[in-house]
C-alpha atoms as a PDB file:
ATOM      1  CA  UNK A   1     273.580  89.016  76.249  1.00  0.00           C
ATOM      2  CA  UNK A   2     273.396  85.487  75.279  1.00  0.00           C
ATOM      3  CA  UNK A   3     272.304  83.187  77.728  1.00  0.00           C
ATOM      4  CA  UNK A   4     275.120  80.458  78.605  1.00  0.00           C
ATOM      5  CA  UNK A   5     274.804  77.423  76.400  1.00  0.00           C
ATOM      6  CA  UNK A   6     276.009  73.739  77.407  1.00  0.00           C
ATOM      7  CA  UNK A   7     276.235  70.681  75.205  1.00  0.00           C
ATOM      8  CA  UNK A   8     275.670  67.968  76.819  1.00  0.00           C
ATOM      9  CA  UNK A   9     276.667  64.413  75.064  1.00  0.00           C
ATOM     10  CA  UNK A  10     276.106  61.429  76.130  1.00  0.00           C
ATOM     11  CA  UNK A  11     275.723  58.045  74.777  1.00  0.00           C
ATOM     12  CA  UNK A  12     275.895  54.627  77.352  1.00  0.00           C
ATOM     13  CA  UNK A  13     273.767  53.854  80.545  1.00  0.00           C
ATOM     14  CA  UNK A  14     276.276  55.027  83.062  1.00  0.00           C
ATOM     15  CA  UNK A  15     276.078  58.817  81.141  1.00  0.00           C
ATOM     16  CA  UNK A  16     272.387  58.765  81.168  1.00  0.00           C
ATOM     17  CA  UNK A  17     272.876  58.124  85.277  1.00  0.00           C
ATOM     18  CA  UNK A  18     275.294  60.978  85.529  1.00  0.00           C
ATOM     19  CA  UNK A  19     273.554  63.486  83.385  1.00  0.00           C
ATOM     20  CA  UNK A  20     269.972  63.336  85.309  1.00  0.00           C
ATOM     21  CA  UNK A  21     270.611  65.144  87.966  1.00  0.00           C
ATOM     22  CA  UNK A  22     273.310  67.570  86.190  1.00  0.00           C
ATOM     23  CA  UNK A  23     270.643  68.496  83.575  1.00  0.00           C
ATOM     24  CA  UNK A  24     267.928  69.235  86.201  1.00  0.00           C
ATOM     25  CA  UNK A  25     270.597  71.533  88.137  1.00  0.00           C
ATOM     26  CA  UNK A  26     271.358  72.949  84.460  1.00  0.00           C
ATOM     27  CA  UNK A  27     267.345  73.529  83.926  1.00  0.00           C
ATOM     28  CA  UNK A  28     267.389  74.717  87.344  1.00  0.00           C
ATOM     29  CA  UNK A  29     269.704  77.465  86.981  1.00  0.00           C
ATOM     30  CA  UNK A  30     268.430  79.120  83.545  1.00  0.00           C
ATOM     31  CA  UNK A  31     271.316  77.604  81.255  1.00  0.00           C
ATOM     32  CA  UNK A  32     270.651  76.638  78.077  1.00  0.00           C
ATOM     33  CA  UNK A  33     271.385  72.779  77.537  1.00  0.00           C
ATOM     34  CA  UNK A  34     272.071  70.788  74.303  1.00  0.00           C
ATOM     35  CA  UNK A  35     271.526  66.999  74.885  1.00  0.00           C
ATOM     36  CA  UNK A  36     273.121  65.333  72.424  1.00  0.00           C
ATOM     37  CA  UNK A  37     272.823  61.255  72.645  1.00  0.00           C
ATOM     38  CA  UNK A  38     275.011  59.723  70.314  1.00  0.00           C
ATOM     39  CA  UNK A  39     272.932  56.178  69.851  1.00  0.00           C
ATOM     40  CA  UNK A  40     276.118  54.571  71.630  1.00  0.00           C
ATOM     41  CA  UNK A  41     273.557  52.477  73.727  1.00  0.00           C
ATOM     42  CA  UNK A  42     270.423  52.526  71.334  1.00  0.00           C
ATOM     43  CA  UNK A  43     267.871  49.297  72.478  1.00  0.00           C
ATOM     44  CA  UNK A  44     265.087  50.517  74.722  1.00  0.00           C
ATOM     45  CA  UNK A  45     266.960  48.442  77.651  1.00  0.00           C
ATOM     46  CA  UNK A  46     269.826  50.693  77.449  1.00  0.00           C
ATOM     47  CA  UNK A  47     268.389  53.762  76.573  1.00  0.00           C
ATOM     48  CA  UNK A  48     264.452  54.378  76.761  1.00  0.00           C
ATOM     49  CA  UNK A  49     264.046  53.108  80.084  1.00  0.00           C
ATOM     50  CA  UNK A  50     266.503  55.245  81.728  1.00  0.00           C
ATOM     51  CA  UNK A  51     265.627  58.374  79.982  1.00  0.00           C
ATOM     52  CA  UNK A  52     261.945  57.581  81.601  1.00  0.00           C
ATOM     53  CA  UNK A  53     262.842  56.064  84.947  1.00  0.00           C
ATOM     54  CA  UNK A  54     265.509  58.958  85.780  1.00  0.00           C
ATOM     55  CA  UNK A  55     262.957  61.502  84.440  1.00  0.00           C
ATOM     56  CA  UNK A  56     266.218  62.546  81.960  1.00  0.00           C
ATOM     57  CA  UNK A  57     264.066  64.745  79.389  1.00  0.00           C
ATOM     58  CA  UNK A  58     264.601  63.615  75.260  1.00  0.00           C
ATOM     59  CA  UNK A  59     267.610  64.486  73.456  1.00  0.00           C
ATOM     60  CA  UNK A  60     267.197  67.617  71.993  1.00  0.00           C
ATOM     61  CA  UNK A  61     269.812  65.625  69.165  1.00  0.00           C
ATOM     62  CA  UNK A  62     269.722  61.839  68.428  1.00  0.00           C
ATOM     63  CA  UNK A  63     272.623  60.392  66.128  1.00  0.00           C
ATOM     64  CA  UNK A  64     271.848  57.453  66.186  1.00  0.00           C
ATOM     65  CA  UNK A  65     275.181  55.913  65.673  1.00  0.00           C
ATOM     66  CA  UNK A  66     274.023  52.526  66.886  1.00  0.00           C
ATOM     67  CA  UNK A  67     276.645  49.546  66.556  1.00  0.00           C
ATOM     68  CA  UNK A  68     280.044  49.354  64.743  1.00  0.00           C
ATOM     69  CA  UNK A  69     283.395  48.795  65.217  1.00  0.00           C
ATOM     70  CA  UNK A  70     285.197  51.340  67.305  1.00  0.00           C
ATOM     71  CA  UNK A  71     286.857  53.434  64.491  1.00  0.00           C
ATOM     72  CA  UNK A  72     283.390  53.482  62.230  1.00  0.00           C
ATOM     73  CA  UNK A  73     281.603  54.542  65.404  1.00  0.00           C
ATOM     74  CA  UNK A  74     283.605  56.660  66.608  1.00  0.00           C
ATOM     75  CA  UNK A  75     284.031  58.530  63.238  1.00  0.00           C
ATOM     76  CA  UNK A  76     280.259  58.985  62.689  1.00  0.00           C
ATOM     77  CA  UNK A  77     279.714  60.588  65.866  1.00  0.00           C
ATOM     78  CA  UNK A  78     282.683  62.862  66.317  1.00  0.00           C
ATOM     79  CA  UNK A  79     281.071  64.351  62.647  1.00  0.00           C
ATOM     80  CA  UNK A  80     277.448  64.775  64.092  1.00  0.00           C
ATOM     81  CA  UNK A  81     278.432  65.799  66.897  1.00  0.00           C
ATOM     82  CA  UNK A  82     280.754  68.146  65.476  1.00  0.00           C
ATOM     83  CA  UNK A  83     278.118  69.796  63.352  1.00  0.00           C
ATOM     84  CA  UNK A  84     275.934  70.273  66.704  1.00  0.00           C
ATOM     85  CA  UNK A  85     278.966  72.014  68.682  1.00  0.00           C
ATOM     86  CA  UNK A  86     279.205  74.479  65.650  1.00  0.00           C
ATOM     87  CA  UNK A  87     275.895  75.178  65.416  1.00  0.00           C
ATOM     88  CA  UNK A  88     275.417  75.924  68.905  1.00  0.00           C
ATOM     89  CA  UNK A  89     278.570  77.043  69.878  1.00  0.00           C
ATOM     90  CA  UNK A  90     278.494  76.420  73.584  1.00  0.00           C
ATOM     91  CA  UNK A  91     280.358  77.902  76.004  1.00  0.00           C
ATOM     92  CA  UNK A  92     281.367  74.357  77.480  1.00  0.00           C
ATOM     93  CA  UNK A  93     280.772  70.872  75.826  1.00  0.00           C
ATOM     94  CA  UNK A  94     280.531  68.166  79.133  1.00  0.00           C
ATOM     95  CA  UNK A  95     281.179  64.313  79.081  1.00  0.00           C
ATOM     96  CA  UNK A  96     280.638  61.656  80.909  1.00  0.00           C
ATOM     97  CA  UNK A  97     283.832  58.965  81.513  1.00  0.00           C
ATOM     98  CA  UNK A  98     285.665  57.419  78.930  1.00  0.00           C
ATOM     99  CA  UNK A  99     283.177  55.740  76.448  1.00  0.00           C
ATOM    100  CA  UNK A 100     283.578  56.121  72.479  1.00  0.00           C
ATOM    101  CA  UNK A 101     280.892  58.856  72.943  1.00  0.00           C
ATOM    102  CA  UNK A 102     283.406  60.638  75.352  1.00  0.00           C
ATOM    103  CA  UNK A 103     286.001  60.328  72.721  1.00  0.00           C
ATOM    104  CA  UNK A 104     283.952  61.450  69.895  1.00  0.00           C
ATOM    105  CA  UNK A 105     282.842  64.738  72.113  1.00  0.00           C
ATOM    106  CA  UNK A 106     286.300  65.322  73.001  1.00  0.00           C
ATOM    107  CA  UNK A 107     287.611  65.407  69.555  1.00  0.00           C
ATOM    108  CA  UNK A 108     284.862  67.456  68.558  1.00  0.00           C
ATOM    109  CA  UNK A 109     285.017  70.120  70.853  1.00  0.00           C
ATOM    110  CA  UNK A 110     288.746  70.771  70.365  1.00  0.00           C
ATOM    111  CA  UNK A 111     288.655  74.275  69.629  1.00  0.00           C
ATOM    112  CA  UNK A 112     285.827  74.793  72.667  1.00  0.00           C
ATOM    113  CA  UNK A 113     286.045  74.346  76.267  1.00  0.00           C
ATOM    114  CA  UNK A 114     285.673  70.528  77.849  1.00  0.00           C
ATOM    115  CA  UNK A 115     283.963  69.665  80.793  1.00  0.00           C
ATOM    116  CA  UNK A 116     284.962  65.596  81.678  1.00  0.00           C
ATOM    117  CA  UNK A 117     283.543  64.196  84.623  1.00  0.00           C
ATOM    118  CA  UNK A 118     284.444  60.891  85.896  1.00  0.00           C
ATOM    119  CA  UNK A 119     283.599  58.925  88.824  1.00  0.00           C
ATOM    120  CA  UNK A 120     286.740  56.881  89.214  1.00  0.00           C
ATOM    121  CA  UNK A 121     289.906  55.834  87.203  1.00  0.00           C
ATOM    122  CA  UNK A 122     289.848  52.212  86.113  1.00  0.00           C
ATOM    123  CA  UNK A 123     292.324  49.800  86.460  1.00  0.00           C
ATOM    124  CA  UNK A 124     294.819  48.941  83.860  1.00  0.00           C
ATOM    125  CA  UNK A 125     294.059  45.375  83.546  1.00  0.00           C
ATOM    126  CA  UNK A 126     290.496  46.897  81.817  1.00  0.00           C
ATOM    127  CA  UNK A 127     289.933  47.341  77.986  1.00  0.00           C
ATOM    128  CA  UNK A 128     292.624  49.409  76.918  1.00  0.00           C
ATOM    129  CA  UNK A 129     290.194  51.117  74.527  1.00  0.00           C
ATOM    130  CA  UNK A 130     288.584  53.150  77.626  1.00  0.00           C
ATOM    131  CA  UNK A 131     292.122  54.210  79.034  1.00  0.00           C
ATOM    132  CA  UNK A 132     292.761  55.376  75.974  1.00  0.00           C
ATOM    133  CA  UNK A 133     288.673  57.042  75.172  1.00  0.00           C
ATOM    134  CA  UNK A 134     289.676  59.053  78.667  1.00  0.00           C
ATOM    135  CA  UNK A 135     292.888  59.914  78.370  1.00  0.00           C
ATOM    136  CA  UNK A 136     292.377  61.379  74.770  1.00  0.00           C
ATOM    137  CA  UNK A 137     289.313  63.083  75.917  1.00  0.00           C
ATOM    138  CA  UNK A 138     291.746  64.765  78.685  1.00  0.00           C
ATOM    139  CA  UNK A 139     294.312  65.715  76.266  1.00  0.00           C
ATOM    140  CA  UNK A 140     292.652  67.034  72.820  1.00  0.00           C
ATOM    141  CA  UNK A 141     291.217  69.873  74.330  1.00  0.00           C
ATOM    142  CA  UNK A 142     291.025  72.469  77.115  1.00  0.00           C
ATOM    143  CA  UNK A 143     290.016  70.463  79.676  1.00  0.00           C
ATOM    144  CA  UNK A 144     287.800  71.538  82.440  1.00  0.00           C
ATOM    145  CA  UNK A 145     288.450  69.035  85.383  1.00  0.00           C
ATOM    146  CA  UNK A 146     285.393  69.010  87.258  1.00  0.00           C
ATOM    147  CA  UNK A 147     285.910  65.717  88.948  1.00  0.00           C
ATOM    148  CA  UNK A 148     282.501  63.991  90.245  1.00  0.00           C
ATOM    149  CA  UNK A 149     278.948  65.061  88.228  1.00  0.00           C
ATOM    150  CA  UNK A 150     277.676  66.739  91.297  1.00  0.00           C
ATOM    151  CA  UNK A 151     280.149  69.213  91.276  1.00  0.00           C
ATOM    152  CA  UNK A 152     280.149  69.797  87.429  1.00  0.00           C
ATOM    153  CA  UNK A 153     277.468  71.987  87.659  1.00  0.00           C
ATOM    154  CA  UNK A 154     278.735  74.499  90.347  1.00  0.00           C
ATOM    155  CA  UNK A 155     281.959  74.632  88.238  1.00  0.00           C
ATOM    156  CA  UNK A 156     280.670  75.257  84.817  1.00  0.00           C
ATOM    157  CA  UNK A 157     278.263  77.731  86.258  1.00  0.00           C
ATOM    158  CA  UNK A 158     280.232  79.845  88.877  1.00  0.00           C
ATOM    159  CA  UNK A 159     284.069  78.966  87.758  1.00  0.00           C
ATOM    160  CA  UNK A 160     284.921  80.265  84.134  1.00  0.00           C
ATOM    161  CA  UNK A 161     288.965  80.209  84.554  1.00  0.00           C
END
C-alpha cells in the first residue's frame, strides 16, 4: 500500500508560518509531504529567513513565479503546480489563506481533494482580490474545511470523509 501523500503549497510569509509546524506533525506521523513554494514571496526577507528561522525544511519544488501582475502570476503557477499535483497525485493538496498561491493550488487541484486552512476571515473593506483568492479556493474543488493549521493535521490524517 502506498503511503499517504500530501502536497503542500505555499507561497507568502504568513504560509511559511502556518506550514512549520503542520509539516513537522506531517514528518512526524510517516506521511509523505510535497512542499511546493510557488516563488509568491521570493527575496531572502520574505522567504529564506523564515524557511531557516522556523526550521521549515526546503521545498522539495520551487516555481519560482516571482513578481507579476495577478492574472500572469497566477497563470504560471496554477500550470507548475498543476504538473506537480499530477505527478504526485496526493491524496489531499493543503493551502494556506487566500493568497494568489492559494488560488493557483485551488484551481489546480480541482479534480483532487482540498485542504484550506485559514486563520480568520477578513473584512470586506480589504483587497477584494483576497476575498475573491479564498472564496474561489473554497468553491473550485472538494473542499476539506479544516479550519485553524493546528487542526489540519489531525483531520487530513484521521478524518477521510
Amino acid at each position: 500500500m502506498r503511503d499517504q501523500v500530501i502536497v503542500t503549497v505555499v507561497g507568502a510569509r504568513p504560509q511559511f508560518i502556518k506550514a512549520a509546524p503542520v509539516s513537522r506533525a506531517l514528518e512526524a506521523s510517516g506521511t509523505v509531504e510535497v512542499l511546493v513554494h510557488t516563488g509568491q514571496h521570493y527575496d531572502d526577507s520574505l522567504s529564506r529567513v523564515f524557511f531557516e528561522e522556523l526550521g521549515l525544511r526546503q521545498p522539495d519544488v520551487n516555481l519560482n513565479v516571482g513578481s507579476g501582475p495577478h492574472g500572469w502570476q497566477t497563470g504560471h503557477m496554477l500550470i507548475g503546480l498543476e504538473e506537480v499535483i499530477t505527478r504526485t497525485k496526493p491524496e489531499w493538496v493543503l493551502v494556506y489563506g487566500d493568497t494568489n498561491s492559494t488560488l493557483a493550488a485551488a484551481l489546480a487541484a480541482a479534480k483532487w481533494h482540498l485542504c484550506q486552512t485559514a486563520s480568520r476571515i477578513r473584512p470586506r473593506n480589504r483587497a477584494c482580490q483576497q476575498l475573491t483568492a479564498a472564496g474561489a479556493a473554497s468553491s473550485a474543488t472538494p473542499l476539506k474545511a479544516c479550519g485553524s493549521h493546528a487542526g489540519a493535521v489531525a483531520r487530513l490524517l484521521f478524518d477521510q470523509t
